[in-house]
Structures are given as structure tokens and as C-alpha cells.
N, C-alpha and C. Protein backbone atom coordinates (compact mmCIF):
# COMPACT_ATOMS: atom_id res chain seq x y z
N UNK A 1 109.12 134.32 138.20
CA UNK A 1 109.92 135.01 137.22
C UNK A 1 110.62 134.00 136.30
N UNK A 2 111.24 132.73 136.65
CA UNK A 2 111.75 131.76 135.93
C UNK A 2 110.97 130.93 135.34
N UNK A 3 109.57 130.64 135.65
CA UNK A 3 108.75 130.14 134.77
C UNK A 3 107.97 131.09 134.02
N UNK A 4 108.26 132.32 134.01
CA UNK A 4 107.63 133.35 132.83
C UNK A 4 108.71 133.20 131.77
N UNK A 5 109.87 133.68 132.48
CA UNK A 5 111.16 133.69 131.37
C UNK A 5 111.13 131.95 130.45
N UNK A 6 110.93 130.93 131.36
CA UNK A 6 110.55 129.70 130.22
C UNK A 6 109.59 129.82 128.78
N UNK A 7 108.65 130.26 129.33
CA UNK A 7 107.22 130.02 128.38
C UNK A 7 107.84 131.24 127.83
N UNK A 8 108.31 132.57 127.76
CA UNK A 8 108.64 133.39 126.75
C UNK A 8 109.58 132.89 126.02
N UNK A 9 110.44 132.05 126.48
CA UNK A 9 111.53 131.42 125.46
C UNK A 9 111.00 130.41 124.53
N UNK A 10 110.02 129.81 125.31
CA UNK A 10 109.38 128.97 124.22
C UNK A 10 108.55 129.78 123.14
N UNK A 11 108.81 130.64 123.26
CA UNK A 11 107.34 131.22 122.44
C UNK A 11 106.03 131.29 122.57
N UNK A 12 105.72 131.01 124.18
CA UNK A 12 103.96 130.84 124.10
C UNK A 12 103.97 131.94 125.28
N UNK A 13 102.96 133.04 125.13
CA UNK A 13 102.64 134.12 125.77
C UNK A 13 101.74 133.58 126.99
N UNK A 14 101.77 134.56 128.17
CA UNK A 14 101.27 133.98 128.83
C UNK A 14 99.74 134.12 129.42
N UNK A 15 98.96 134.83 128.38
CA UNK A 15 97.68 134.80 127.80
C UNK A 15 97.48 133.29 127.74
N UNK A 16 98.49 132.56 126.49
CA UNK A 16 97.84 131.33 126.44
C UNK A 16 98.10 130.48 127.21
N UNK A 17 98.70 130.52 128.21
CA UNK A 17 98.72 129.54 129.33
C UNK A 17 97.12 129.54 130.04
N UNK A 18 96.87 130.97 130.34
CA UNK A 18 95.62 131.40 131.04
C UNK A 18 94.78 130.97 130.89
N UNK A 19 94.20 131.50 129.37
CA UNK A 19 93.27 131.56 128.82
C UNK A 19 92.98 130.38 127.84
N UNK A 20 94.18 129.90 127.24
CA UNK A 20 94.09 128.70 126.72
C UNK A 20 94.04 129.03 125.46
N UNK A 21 93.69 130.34 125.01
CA UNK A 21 93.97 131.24 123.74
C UNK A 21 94.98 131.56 123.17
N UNK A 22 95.65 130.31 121.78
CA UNK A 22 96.69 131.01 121.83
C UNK A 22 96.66 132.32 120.71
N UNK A 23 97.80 133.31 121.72
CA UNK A 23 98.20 134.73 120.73
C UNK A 23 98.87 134.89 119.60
N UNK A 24 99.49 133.49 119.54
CA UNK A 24 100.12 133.12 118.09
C UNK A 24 100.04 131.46 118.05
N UNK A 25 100.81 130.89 117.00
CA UNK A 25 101.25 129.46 117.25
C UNK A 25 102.55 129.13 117.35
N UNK A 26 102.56 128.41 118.38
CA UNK A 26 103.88 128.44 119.05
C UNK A 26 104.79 127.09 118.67
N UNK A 27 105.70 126.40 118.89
CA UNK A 27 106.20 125.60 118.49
C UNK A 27 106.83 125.27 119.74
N UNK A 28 106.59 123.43 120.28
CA UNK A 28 107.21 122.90 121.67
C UNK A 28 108.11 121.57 121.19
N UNK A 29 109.16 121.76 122.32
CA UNK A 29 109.89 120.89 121.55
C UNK A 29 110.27 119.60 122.98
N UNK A 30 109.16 118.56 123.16
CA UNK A 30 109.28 117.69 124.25
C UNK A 30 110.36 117.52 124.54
N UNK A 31 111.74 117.18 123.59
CA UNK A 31 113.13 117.01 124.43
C UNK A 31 113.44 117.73 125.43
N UNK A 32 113.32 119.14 125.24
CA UNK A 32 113.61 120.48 126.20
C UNK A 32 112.90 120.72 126.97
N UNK A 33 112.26 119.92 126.99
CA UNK A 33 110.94 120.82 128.07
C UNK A 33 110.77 119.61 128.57
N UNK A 34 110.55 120.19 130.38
CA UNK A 34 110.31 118.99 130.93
C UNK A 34 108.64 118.39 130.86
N UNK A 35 108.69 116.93 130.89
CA UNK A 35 107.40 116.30 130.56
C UNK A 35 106.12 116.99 131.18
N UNK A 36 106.29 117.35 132.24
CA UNK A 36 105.20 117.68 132.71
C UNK A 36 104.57 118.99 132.48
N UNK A 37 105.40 120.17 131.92
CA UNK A 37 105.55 121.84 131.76
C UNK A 37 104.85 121.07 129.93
N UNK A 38 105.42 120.29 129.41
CA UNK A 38 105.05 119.84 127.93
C UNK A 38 103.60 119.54 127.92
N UNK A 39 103.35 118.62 128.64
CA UNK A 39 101.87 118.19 128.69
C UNK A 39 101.06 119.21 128.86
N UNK A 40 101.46 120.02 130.09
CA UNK A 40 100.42 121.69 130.34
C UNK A 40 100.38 122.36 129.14
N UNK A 41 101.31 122.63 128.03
CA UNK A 41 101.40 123.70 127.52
C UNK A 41 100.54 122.99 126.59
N UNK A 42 100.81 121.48 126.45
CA UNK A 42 99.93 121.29 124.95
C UNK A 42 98.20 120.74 125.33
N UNK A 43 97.81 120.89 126.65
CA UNK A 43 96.23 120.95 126.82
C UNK A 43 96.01 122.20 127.02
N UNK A 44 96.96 123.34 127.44
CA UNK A 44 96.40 124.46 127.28
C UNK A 44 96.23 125.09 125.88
N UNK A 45 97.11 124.31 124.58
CA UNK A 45 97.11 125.60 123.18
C UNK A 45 97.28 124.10 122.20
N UNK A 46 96.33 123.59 121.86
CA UNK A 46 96.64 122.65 120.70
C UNK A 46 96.76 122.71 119.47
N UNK A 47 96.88 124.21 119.31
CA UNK A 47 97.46 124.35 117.88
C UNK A 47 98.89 124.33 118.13
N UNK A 48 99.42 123.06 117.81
CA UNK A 48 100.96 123.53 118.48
C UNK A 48 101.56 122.90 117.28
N UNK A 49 102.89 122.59 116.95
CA UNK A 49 103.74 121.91 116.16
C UNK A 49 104.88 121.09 117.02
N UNK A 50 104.98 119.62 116.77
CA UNK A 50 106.36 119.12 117.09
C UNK A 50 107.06 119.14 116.51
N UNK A 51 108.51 119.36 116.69
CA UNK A 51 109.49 119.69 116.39
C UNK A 51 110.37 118.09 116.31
N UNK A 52 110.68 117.55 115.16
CA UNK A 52 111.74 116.76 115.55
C UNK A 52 113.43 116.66 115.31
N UNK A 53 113.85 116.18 115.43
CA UNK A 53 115.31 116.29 115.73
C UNK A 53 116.02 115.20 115.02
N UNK A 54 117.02 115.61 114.69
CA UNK A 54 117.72 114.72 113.59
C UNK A 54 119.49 114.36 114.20
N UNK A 55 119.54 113.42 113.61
CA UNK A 55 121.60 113.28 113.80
C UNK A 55 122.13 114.28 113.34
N UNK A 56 123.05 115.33 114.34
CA UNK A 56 123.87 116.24 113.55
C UNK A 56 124.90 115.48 113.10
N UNK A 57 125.37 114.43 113.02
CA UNK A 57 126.81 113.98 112.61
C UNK A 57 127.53 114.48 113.03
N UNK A 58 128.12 114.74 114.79
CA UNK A 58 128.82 115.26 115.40
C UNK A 58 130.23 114.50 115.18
N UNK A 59 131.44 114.94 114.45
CA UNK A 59 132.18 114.12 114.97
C UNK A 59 133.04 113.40 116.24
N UNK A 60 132.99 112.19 116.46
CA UNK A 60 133.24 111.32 117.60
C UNK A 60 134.72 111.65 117.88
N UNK A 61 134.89 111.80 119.37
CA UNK A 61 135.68 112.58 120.01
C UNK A 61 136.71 111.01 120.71
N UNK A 62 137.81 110.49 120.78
CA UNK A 62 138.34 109.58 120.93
C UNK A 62 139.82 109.84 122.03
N UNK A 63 140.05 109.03 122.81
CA UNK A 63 141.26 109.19 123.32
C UNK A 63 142.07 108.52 122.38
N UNK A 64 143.71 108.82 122.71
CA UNK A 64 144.54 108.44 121.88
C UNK A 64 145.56 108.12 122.61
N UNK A 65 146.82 108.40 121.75
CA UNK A 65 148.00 107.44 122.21
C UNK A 65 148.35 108.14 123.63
N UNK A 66 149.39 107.23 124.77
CA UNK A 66 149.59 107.80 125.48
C UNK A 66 151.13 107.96 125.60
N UNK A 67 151.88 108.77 126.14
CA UNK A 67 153.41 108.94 126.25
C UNK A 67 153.52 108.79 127.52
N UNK A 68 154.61 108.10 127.99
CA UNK A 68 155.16 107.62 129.22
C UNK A 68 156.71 108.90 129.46
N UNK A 69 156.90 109.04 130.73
CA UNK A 69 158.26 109.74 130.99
C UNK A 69 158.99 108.40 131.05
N UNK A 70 160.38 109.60 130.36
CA UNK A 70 161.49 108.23 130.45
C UNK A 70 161.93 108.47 129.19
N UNK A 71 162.28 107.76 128.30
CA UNK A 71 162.62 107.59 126.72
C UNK A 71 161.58 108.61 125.73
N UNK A 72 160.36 108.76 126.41
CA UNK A 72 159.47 109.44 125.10
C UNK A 72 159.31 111.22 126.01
N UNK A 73 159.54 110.99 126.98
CA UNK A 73 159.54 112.30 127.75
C UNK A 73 160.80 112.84 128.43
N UNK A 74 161.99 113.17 128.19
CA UNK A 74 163.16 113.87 128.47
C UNK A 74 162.50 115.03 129.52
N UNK A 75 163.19 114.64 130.47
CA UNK A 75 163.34 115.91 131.93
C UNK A 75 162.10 115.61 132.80
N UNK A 76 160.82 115.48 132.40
CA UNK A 76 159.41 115.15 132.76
C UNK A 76 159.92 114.78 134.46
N UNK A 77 159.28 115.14 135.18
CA UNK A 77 159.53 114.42 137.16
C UNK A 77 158.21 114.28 137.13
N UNK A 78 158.72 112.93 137.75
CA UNK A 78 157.38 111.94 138.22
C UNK A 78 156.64 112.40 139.24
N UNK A 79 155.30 112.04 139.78
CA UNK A 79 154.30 112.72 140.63
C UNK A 79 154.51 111.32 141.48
N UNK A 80 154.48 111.71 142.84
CA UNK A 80 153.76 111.35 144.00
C UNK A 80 152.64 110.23 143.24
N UNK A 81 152.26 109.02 143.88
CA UNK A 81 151.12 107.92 143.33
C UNK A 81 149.67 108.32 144.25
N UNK A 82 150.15 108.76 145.79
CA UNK A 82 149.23 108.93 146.12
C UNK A 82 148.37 110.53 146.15
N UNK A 83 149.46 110.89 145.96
CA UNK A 83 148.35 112.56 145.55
C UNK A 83 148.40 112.44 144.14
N UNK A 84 148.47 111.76 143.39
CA UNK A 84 148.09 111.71 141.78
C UNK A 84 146.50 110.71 142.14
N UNK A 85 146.42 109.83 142.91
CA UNK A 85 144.98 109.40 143.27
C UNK A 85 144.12 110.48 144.25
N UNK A 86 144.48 111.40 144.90
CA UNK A 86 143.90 112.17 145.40
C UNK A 86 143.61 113.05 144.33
N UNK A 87 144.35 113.69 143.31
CA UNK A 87 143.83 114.54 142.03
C UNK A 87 142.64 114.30 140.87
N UNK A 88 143.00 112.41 141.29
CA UNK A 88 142.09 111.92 140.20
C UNK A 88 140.59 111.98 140.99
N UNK A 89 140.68 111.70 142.48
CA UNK A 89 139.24 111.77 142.83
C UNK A 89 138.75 112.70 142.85
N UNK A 90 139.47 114.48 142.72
CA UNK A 90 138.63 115.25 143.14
C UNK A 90 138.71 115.80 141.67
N UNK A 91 138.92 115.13 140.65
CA UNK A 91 138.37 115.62 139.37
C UNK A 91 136.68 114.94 139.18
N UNK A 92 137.04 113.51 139.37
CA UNK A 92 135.47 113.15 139.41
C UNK A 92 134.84 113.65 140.30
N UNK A 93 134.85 113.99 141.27
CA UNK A 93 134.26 114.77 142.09
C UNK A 93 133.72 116.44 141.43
N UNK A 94 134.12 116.68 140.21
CA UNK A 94 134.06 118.37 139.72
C UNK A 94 133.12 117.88 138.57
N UNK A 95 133.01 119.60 138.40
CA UNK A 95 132.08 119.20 136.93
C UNK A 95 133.07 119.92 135.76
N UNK A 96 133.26 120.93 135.11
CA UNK A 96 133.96 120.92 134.11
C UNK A 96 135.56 121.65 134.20
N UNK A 97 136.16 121.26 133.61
CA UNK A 97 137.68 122.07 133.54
C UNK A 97 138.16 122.80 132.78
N UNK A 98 138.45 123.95 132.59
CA UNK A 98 139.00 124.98 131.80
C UNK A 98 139.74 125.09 131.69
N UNK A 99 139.95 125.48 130.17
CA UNK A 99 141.38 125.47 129.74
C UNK A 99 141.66 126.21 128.07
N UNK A 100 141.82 127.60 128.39
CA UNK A 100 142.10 128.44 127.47
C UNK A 100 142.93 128.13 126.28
N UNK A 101 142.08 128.58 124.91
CA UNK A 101 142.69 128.07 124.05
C UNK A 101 144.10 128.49 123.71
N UNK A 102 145.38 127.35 123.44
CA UNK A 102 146.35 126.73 123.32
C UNK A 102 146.83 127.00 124.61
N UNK A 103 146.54 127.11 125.36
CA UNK A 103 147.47 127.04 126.81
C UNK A 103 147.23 125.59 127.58
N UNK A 104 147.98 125.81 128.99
CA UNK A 104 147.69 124.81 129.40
C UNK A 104 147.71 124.75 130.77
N UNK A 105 146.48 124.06 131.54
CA UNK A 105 145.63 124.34 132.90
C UNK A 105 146.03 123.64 133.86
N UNK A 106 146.41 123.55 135.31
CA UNK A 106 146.30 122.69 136.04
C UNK A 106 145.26 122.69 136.80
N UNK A 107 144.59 121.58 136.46
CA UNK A 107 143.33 121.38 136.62
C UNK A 107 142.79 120.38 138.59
N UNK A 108 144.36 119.97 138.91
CA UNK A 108 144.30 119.10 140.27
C UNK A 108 145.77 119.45 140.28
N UNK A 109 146.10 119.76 141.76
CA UNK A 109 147.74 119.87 141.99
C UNK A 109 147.60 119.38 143.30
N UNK A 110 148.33 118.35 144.13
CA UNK A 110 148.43 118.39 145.50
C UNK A 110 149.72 117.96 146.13
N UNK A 111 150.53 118.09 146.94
CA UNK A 111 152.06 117.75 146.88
C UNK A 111 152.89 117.75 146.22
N UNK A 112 152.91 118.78 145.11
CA UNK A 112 153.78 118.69 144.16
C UNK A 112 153.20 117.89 142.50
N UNK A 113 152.22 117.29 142.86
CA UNK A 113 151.91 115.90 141.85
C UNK A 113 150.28 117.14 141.23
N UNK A 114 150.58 117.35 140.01
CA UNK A 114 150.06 118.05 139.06
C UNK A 114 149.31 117.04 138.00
N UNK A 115 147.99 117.62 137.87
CA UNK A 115 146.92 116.74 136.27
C UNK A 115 146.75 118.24 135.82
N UNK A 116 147.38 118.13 134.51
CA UNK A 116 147.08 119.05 133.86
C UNK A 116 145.50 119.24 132.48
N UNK A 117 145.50 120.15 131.97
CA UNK A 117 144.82 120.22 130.41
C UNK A 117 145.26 120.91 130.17
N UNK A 118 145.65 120.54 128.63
CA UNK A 118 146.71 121.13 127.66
C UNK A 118 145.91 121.61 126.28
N UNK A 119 145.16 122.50 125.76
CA UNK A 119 144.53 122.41 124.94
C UNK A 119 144.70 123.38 123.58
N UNK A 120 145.36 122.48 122.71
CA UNK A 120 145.41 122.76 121.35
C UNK A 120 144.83 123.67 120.43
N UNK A 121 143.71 123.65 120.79
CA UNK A 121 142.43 124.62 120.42
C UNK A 121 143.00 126.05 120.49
N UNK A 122 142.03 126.98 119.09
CA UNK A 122 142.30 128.48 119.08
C UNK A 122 140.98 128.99 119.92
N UNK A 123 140.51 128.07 120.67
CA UNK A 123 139.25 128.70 121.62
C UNK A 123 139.26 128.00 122.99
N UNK A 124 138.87 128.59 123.73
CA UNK A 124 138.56 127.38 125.23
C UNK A 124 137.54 126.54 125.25
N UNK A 125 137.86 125.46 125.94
CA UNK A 125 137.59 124.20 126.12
C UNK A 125 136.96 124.12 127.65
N UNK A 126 136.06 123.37 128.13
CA UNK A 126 135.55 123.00 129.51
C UNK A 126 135.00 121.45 129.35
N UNK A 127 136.21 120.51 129.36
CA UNK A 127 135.42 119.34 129.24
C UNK A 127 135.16 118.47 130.71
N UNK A 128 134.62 117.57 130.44
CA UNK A 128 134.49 116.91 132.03
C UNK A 128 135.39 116.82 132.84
N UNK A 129 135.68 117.41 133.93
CA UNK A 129 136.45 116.81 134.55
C UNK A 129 136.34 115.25 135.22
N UNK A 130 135.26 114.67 134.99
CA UNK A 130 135.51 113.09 135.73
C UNK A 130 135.75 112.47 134.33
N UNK A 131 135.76 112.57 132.83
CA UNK A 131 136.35 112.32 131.96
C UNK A 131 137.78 112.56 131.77
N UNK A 132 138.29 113.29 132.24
CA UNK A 132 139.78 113.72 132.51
C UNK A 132 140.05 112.70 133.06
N UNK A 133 139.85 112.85 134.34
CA UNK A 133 139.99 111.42 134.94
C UNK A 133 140.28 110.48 135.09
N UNK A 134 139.58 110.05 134.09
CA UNK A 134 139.36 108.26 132.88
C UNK A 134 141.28 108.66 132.60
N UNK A 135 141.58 109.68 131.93
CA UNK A 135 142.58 109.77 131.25
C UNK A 135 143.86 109.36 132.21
N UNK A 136 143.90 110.79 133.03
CA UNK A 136 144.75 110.15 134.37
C UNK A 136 145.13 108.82 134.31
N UNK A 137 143.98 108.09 134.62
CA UNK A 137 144.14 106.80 135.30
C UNK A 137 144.61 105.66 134.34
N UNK A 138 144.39 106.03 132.81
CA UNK A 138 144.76 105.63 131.63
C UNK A 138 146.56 105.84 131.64
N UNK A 139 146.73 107.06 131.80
CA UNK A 139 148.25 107.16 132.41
C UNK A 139 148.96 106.78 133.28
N UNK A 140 148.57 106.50 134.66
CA UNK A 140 148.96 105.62 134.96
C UNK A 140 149.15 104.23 135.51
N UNK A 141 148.00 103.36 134.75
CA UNK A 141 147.78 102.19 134.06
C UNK A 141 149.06 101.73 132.91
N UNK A 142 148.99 102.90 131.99
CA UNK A 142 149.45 102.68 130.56
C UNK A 142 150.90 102.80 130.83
N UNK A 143 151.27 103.70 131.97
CA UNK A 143 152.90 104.22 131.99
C UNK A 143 153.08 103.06 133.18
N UNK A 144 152.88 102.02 133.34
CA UNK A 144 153.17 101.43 134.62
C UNK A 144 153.75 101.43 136.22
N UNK A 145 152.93 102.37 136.24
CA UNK A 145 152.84 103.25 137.52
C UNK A 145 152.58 102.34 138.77
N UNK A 146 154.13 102.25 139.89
CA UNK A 146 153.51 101.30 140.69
C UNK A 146 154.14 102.04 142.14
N UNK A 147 153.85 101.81 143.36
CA UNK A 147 154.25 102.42 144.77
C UNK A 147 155.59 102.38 143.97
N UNK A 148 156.57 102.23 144.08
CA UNK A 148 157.99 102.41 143.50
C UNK A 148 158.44 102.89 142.49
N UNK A 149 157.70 103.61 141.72
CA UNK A 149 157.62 104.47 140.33
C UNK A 149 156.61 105.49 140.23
N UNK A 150 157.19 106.55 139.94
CA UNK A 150 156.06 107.48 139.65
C UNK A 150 155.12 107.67 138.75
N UNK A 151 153.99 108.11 139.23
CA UNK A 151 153.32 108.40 137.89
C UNK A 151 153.54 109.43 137.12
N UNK A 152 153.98 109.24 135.37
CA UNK A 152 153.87 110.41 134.93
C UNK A 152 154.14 110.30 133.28
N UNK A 153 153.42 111.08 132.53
CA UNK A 153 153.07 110.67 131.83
C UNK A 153 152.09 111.81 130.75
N UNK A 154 151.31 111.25 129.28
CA UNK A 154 150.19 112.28 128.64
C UNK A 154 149.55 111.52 127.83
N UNK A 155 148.47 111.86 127.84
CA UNK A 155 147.19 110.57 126.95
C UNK A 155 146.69 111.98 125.86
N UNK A 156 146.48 112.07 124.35
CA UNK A 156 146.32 112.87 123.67
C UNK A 156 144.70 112.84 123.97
N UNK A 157 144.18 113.30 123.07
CA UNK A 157 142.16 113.27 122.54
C UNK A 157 142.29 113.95 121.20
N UNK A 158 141.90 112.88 120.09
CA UNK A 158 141.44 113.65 119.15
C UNK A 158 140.99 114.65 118.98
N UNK A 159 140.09 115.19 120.43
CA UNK A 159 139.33 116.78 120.05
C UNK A 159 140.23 117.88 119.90
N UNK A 160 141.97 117.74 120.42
CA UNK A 160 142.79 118.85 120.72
C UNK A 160 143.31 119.04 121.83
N UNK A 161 143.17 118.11 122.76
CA UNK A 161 143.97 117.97 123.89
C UNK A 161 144.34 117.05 124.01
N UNK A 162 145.10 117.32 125.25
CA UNK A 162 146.23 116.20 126.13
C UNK A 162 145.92 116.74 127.69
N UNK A 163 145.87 115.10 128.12
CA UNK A 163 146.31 115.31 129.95
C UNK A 163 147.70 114.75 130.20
N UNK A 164 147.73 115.51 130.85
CA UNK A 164 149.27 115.46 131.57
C UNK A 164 149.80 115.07 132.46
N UNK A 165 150.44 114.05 133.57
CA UNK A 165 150.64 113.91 135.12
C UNK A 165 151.80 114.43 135.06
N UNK A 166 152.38 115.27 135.69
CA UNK A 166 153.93 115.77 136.69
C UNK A 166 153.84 115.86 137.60
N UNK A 167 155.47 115.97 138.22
CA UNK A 167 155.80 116.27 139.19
C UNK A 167 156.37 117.71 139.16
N UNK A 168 156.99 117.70 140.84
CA UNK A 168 157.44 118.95 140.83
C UNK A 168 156.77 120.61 140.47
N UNK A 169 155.59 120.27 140.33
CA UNK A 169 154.40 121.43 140.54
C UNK A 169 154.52 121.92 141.97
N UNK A 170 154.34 123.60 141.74
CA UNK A 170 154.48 124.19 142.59
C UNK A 170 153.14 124.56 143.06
N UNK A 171 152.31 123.78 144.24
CA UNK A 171 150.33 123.45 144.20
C UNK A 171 150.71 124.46 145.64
């Protein structure tokens, strides 16, 4: 059933898989298709067309400045160091994080010690969570986070968000 639903998405009927006849001309596009399903389809129907692919000019998505608690963050409570490293591993450990547009997600909470996503956006967002991550650890790197100081802190992203470390989350 999942390799019928393929070849109908591609456009090639499955006459011409069979028969080798194709019922129309179809168009394959090697990026998408895995090499080997590509090669079958194009000794079974060689009237085919490649498709190539161009630079969309996506614009490049960048981290940015980061804010430390203390002087740039009024009230902010610091997180726990070691369940802020337990949050960060089980983000790389995930695959994406959600986070409804302009609200804001906690995405890892454990002892109190919260990684948030904060996202700017008038739509939702699911970006990596082991890219989050990176950020975290950018925070507390950047906020000088040591056993005797908490981590806590927010690293922006050009795309429309911010990660966040606190404390005092109720996980």
C-alpha cells in the first residue's frame, strides 16, 4: 500500500511499472526518490524528464545576542547547573520542539531548572531540539555559569525566537 501510494505521488501509474508502458509521461525527481526505487522507475519508462533544482535563496537563520540574569534580567532565578545539563541532554536526545506562535514553551524542565522556546512568530515553530541545545549551552558558557552560580539566562535567533534558562519552574 505504501509503495503504491509512492509511485502515485510520483505520477507514474502502476501499469507502467508492470508493463513498462508508460500511461502518460511522468516526471522523477532523483533527490526524492530513493536511488534504487529511481533507477527501477527509469528502466521501467524512459520517457521520463529530470527535474532540476535550483537555490531558493532561503534566508540564513543565525543565533544572536545573548542576555545574562543579573543587570540585563531583573527578578530572572537561576536554574540548578546540574538539571540545566540534564535538560540540555534530553533535548539532543529529541527531535523537534514546539512552540505556538508568540507564546512560549517549556521545552525541558527538571528540578525546578526550566529551557524554554519563546517564539515571536504569528505561526508555530518546531525547530530542532538538539539545536536548542547548542543555545542552552551558549547560555551558559556566555552567562558564566559555574557549580557556584546559576545558570540563567536567553540567546535570541534571527528566525524569531529566544531560548531561555530559569529557575523556579514548576516541572
Amino acid at each position: 500500500m505504501q509503495f503504491t501510494n509512492l509511485i502515485l505521488f510520483l505520477g507514474v501509474s502502476l501499469t507502467t511499472l508492470v508493463t513498462g508502458t508508460p500511461t502518460s509521461t511522468a516526471q522523477y525527481n532523483s533527490t526524492h526518490v530513493p536511488a534504487h526505487l529511481f533507477k527501477e522507475l527509469i528502466l521501467k519508462n524512459t520517457n521520463y524528464t529530470t527535474i532540476s533544482a535550483t537555490n531558493s535563496g532561503l534566508e540564513t537563520r543565525a543565533k544572536a545576542e545573548i542576555q545574562c540574569c543579573g543587570a540585563e534580567l531583573q527578578g530572572w532565578t537561576g536554574a540548578d547547573l546540574t538539571a540545566t545539563m540534564k535538560n540540555i541532554g534530553h533535548l539532543k536526545g529529541s527531535g523537534t520542539c514546539l512552540s505556538s506562535g508568540g507564546f512560549c514553551a517549556r521545552i525541558a524542565c527538571q528540578n525546578n531548572a526550566a529551557i524554554w522556546l519563546c517564539n515571536f512568530k504569528d505561526y508555530d515553530m518546531a525547530p530542532s531540539c538538539p539545536y536548542l541545545a547548542e543555545y542552552a549551552l551558549d547560555i551558559m558558557t556566555g552567562c558564566g555559569a559555574r557549580s557556584f552560580y546559576p545558570a540563567c539566562g536567553q540567546r535570541y535567533d534571527t528566525d524569531g525566537y529566544e531560548v531561555r534558562i530559569t529557575g523556579g519552574a514548576k516541572c
